[in-house]
N, C-alpha and C. Protein backbone atom coordinates (compact mmCIF):
# COMPACT_ATOMS: atom_id res chain seq x y z
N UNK A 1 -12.92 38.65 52.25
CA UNK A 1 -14.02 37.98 51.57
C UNK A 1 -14.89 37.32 52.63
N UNK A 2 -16.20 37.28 52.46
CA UNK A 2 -17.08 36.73 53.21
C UNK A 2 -17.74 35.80 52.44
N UNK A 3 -17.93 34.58 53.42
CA UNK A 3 -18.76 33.12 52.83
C UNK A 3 -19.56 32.99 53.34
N UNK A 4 -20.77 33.12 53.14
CA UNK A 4 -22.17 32.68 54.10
C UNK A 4 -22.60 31.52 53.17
N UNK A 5 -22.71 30.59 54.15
CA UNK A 5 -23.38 28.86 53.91
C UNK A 5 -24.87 28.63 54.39
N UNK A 6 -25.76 29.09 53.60
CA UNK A 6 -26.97 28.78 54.41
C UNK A 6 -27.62 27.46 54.32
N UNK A 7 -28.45 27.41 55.19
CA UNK A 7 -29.00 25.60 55.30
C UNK A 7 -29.55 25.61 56.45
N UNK A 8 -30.67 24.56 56.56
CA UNK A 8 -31.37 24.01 57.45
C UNK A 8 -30.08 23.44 58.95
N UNK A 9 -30.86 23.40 59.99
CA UNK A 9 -29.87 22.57 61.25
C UNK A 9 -29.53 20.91 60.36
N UNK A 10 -28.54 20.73 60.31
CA UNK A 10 -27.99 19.26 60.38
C UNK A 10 -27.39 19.19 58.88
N UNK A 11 -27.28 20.77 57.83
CA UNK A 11 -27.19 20.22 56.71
C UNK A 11 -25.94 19.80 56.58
N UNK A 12 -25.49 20.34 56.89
CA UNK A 12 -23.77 20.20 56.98
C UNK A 12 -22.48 21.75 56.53
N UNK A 13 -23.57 22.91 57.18
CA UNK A 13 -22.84 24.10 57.17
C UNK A 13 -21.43 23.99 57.63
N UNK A 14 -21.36 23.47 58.91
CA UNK A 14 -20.28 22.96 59.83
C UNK A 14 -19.14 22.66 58.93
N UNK A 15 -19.56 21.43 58.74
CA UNK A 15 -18.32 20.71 57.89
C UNK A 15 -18.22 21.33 56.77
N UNK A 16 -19.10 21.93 55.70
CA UNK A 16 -18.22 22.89 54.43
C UNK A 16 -17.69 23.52 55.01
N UNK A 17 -18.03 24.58 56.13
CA UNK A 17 -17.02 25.81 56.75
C UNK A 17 -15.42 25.04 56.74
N UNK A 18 -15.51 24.14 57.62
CA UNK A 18 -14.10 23.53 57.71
C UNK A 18 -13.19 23.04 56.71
N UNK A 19 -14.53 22.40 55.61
CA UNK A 19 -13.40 22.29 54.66
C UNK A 19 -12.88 23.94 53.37
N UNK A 20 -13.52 24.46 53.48
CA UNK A 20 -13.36 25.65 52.66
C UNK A 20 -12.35 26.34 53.42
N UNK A 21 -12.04 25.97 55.06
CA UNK A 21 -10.79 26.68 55.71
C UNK A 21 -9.81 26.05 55.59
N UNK A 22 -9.90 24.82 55.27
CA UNK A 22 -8.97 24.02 55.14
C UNK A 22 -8.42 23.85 53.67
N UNK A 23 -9.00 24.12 53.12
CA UNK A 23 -9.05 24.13 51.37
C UNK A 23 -8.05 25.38 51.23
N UNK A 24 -8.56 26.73 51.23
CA UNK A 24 -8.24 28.08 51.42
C UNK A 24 -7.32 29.39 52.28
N UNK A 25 -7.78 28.17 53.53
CA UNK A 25 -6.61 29.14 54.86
C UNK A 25 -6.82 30.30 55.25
N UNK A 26 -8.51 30.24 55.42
CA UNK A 26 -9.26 30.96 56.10
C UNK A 26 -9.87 31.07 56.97
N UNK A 27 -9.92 32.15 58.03
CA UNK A 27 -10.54 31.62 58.96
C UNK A 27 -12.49 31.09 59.17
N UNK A 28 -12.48 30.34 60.14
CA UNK A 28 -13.78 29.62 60.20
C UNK A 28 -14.73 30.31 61.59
């Protein structure tokens, strides 16, 4: 499965990635 997070610089792509890997146990 693929997750693309789009957003402006500073939206906070970063940190959903991490938590959706952390949530899920996927890689980031």
């Amino acid at each position: 499965m693929n997750i693309l997070i789009f957003g402006p610089n500073g939206s906070g792509k970063g940190t959903q990635g991490a938590i959706v890997k952390d949530k899920y146990g996927i890689p980031h």
